[in-house]
PDB file of N, CA and C in Angstrom:
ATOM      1  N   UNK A   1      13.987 -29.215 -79.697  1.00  0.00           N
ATOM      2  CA  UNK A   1      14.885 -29.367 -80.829  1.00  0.00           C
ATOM      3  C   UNK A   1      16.312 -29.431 -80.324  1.00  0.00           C
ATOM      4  N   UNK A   2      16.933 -30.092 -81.285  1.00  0.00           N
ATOM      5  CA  UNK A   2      18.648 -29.926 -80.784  1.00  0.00           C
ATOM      6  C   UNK A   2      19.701 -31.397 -81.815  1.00  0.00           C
ATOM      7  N   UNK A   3      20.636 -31.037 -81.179  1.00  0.00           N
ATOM      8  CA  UNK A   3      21.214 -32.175 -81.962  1.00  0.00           C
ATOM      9  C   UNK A   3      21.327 -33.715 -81.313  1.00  0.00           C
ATOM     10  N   UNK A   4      21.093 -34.659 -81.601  1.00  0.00           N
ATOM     11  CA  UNK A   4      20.630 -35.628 -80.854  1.00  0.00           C
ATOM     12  C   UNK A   4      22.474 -36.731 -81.481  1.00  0.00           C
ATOM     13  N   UNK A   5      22.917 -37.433 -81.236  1.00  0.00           N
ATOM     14  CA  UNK A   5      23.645 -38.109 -81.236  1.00  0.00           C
ATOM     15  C   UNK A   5      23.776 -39.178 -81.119  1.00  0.00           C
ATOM     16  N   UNK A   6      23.903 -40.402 -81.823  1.00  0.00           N
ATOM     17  CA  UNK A   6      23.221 -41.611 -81.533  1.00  0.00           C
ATOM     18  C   UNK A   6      24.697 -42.081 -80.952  1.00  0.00           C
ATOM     19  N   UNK A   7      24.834 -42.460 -79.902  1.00  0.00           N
ATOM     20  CA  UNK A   7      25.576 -43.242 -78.985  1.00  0.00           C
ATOM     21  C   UNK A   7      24.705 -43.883 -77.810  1.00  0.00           C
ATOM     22  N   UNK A   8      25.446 -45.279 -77.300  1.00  0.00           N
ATOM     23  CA  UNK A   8      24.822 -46.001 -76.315  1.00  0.00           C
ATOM     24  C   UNK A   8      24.724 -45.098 -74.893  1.00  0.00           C
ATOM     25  N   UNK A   9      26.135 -44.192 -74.742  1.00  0.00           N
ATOM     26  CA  UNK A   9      26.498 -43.491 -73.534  1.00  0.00           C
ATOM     27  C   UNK A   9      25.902 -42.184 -73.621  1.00  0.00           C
ATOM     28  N   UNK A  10      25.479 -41.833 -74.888  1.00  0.00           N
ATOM     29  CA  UNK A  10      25.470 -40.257 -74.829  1.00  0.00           C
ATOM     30  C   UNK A  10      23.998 -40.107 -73.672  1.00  0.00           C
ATOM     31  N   UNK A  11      24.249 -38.795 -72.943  1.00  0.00           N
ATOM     32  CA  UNK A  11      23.463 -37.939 -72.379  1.00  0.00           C
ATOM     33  C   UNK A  11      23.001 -36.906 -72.898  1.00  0.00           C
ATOM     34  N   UNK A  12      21.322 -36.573 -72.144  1.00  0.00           N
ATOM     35  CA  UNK A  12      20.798 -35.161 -72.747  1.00  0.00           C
ATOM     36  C   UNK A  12      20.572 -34.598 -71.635  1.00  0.00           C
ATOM     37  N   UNK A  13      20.244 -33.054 -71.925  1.00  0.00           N
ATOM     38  CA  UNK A  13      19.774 -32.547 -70.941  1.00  0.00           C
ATOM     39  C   UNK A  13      19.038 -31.333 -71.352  1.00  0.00           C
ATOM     40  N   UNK A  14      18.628 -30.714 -70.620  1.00  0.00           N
ATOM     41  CA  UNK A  14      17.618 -29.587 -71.134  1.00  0.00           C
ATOM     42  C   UNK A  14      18.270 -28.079 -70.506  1.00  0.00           C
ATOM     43  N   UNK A  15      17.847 -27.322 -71.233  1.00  0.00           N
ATOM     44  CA  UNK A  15      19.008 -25.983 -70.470  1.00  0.00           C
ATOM     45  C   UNK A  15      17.720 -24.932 -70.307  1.00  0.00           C
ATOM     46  N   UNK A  16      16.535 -25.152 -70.067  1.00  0.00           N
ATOM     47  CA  UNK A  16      15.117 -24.623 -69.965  1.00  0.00           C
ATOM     48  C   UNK A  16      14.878 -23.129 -70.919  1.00  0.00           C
ATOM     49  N   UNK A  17      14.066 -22.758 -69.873  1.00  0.00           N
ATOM     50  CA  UNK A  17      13.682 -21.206 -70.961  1.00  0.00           C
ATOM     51  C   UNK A  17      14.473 -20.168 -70.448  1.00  0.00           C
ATOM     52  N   UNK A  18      13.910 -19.170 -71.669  1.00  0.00           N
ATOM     53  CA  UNK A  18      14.972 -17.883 -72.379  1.00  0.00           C
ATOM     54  C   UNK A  18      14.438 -16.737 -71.049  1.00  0.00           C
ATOM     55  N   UNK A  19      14.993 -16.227 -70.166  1.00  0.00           N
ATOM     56  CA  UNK A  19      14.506 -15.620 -69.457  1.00  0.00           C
ATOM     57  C   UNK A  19      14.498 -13.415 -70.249  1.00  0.00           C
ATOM     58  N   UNK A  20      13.756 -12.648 -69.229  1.00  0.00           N
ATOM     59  CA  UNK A  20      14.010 -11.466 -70.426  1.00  0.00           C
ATOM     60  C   UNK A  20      15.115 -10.692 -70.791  1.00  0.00           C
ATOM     61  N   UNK A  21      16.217 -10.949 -69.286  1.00  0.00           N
ATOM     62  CA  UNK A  21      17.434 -10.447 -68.835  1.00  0.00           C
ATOM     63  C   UNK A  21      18.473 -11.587 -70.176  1.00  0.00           C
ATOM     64  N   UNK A  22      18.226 -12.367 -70.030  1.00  0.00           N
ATOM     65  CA  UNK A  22      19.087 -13.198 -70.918  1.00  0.00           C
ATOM     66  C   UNK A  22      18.612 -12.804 -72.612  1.00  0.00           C
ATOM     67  N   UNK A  23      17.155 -12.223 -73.085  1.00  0.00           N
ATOM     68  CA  UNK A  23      17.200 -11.754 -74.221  1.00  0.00           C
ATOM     69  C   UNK A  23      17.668 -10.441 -74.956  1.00  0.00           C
ATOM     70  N   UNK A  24      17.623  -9.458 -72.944  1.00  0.00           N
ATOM     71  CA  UNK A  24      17.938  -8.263 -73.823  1.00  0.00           C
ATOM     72  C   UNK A  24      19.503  -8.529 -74.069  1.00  0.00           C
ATOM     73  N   UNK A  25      20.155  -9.072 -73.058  1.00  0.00           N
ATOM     74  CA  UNK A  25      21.291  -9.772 -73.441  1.00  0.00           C
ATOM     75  C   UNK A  25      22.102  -9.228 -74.942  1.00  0.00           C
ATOM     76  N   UNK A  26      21.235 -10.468 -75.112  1.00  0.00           N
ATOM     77  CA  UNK A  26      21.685 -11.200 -76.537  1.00  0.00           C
ATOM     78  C   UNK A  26      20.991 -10.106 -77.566  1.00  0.00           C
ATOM     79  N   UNK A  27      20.083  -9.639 -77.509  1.00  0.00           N
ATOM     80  CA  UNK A  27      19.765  -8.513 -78.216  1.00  0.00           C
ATOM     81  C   UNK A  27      21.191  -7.639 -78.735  1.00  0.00           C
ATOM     82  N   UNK A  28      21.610  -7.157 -77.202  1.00  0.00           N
ATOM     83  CA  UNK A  28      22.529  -6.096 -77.305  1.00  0.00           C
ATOM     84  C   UNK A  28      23.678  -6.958 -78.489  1.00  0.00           C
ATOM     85  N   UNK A  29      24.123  -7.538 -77.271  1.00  0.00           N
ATOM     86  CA  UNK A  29      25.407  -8.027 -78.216  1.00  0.00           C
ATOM     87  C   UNK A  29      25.162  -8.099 -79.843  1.00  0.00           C
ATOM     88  N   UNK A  30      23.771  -8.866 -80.303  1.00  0.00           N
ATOM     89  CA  UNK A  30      24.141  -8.739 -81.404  1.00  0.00           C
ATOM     90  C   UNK A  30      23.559  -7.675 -82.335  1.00  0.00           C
ATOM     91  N   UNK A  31      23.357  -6.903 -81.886  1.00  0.00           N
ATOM     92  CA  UNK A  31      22.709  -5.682 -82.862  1.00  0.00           C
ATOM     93  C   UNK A  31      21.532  -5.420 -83.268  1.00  0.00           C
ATOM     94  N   UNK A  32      20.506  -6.413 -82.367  1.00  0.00           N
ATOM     95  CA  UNK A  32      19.247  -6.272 -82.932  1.00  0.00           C
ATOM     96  C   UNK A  32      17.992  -5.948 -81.760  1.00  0.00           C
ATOM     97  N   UNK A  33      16.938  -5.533 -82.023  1.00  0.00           N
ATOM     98  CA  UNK A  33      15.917  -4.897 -81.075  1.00  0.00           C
ATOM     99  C   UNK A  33      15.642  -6.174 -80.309  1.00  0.00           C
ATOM    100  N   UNK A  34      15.272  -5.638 -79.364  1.00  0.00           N
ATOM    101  CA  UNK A  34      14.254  -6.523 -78.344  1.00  0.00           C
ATOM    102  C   UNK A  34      13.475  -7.744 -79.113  1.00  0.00           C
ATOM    103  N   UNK A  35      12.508  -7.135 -79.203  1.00  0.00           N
ATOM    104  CA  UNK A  35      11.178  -7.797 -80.122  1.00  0.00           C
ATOM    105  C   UNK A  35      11.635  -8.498 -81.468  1.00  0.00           C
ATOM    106  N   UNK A  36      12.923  -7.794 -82.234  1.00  0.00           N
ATOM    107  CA  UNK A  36      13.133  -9.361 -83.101  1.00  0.00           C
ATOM    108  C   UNK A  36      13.777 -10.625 -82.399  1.00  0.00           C
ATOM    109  N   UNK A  37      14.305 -10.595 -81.082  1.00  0.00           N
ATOM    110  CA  UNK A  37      14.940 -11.630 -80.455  1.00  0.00           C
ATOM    111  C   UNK A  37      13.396 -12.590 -79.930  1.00  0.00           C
ATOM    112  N   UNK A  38      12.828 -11.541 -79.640  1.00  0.00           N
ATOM    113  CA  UNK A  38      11.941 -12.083 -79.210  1.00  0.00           C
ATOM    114  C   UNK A  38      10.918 -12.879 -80.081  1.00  0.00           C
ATOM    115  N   UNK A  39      10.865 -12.674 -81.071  1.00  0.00           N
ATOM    116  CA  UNK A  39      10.073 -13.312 -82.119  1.00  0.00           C
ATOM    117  C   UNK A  39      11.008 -14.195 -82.757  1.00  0.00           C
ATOM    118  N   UNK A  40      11.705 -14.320 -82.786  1.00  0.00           N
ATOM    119  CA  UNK A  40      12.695 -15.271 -83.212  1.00  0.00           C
ATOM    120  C   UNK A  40      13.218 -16.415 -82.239  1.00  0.00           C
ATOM    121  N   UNK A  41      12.882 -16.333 -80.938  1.00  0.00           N
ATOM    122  CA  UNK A  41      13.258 -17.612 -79.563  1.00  0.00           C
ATOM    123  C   UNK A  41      11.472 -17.597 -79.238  1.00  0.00           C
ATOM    124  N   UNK A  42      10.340 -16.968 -80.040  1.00  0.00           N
ATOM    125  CA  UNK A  42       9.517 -17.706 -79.034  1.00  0.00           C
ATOM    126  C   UNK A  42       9.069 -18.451 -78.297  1.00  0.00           C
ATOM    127  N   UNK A  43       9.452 -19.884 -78.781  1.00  0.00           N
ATOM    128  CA  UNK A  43       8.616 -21.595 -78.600  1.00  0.00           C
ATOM    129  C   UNK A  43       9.863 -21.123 -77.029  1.00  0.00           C
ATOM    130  N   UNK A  44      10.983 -20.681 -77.102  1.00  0.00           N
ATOM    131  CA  UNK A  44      11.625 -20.504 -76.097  1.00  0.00           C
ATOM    132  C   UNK A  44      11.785 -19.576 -74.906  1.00  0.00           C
ATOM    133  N   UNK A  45      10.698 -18.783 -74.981  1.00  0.00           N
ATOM    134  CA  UNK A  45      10.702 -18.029 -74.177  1.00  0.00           C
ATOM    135  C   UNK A  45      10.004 -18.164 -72.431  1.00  0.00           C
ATOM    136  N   UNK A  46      10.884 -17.807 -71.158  1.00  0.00           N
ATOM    137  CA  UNK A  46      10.244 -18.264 -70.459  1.00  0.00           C
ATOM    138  C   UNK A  46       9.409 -16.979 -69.838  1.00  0.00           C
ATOM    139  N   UNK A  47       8.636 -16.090 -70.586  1.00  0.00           N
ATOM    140  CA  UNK A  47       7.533 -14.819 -70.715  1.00  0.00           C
ATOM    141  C   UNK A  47       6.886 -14.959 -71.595  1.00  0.00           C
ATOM    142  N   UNK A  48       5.742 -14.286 -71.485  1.00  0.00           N
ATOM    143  CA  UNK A  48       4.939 -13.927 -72.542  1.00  0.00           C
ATOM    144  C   UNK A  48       5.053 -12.141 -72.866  1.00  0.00           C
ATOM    145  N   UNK A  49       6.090 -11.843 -74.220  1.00  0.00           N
ATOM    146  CA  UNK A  49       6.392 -10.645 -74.467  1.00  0.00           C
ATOM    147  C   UNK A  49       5.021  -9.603 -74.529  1.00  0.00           C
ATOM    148  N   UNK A  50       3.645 -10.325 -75.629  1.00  0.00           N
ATOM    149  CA  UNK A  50       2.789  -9.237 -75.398  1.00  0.00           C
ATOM    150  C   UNK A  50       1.692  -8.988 -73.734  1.00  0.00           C
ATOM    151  N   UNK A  51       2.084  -9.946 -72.939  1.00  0.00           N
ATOM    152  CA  UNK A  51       1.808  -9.476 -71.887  1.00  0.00           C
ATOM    153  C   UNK A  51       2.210  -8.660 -70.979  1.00  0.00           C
ATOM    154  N   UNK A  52       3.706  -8.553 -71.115  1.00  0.00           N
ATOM    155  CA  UNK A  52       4.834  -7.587 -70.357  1.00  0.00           C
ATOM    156  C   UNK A  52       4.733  -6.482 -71.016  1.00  0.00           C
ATOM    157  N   UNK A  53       4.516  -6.403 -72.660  1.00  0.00           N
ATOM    158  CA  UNK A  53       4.540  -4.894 -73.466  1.00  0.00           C
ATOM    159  C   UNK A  53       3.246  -4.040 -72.490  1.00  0.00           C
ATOM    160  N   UNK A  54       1.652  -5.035 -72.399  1.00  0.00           N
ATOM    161  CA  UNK A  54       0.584  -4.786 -72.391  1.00  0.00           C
ATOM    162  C   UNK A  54       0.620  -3.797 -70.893  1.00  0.00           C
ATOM    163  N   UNK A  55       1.845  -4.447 -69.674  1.00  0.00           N
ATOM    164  CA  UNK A  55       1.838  -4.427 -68.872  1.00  0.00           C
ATOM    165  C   UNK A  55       2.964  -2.650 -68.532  1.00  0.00           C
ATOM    166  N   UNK A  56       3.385  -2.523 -69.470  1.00  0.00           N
ATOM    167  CA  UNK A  56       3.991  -1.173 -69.507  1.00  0.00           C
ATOM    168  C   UNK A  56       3.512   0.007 -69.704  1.00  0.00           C
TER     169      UNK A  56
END
Protein backbone atom coordinates (compact mmCIF):
# COMPACT_ATOMS: atom_id res chain seq x y z
CA UNK A 1 0.00 0.00 0.00
CA UNK A 2 1.06 3.64 -0.29
CA UNK A 3 0.53 6.62 -2.25
CA UNK A 4 1.24 6.07 -5.81
CA UNK A 5 1.58 9.29 -8.03
CA UNK A 6 0.98 9.28 -11.52
CA UNK A 7 4.00 10.99 -13.17
CA UNK A 8 6.20 9.78 -16.18
CA UNK A 9 9.47 10.40 -13.78
CA UNK A 10 8.11 9.48 -10.54
CA UNK A 11 10.03 6.68 -8.56
CA UNK A 12 9.08 3.97 -5.96
CA UNK A 13 10.67 2.26 -3.58
CA UNK A 14 10.05 -0.01 -0.77
CA UNK A 15 11.27 0.81 2.86
CA UNK A 16 10.74 -3.18 3.89
CA UNK A 17 9.57 -4.59 7.27
CA UNK A 18 8.75 -3.26 10.77
CA UNK A 19 11.55 -4.71 12.77
CA UNK A 20 10.70 -5.30 16.94
CA UNK A 21 13.24 -2.55 18.07
CA UNK A 22 11.56 -0.15 15.61
CA UNK A 23 7.94 -1.18 17.17
CA UNK A 24 8.72 -0.90 20.66
CA UNK A 25 9.94 2.35 19.37
CA UNK A 26 7.00 3.70 18.22
CA UNK A 27 5.00 2.08 20.89
CA UNK A 28 6.78 4.26 23.42
CA UNK A 29 6.60 7.44 21.77
CA UNK A 30 3.15 7.16 21.22
CA UNK A 31 1.52 5.91 24.27
CA UNK A 32 0.46 2.67 23.44
CA UNK A 33 1.38 -1.15 24.43
CA UNK A 34 3.45 -3.34 22.48
CA UNK A 35 0.82 -5.69 21.13
CA UNK A 36 -1.58 -2.86 19.95
CA UNK A 37 1.34 -1.65 17.61
CA UNK A 38 1.67 -4.82 16.85
CA UNK A 39 -1.71 -5.70 15.72
CA UNK A 40 -2.13 -2.72 14.05
CA UNK A 41 1.40 -2.96 11.48
CA UNK A 42 0.86 -6.68 11.07
CA UNK A 43 0.81 -7.31 7.11
CA UNK A 44 4.11 -5.22 8.22
CA UNK A 45 5.83 -6.85 10.46
CA UNK A 46 9.25 -8.28 9.91
CA UNK A 47 8.44 -11.12 13.16
CA UNK A 48 6.01 -13.18 14.00
CA UNK A 49 4.75 -11.56 17.52
CA UNK A 50 2.93 -14.88 18.73
CA UNK A 51 6.01 -16.76 18.15
CA UNK A 52 8.42 -14.45 20.13
CA UNK A 53 5.50 -14.13 23.03
CA UNK A 54 5.44 -18.22 22.77
CA UNK A 55 9.18 -18.01 22.94
CA UNK A 56 9.35 -16.07 26.38
Amino acid sequence: SGIYLAHPQSRYFGVGRIGADQVRDYAERKGMTVAEVERWLSSQLAYDPDADAAAQ
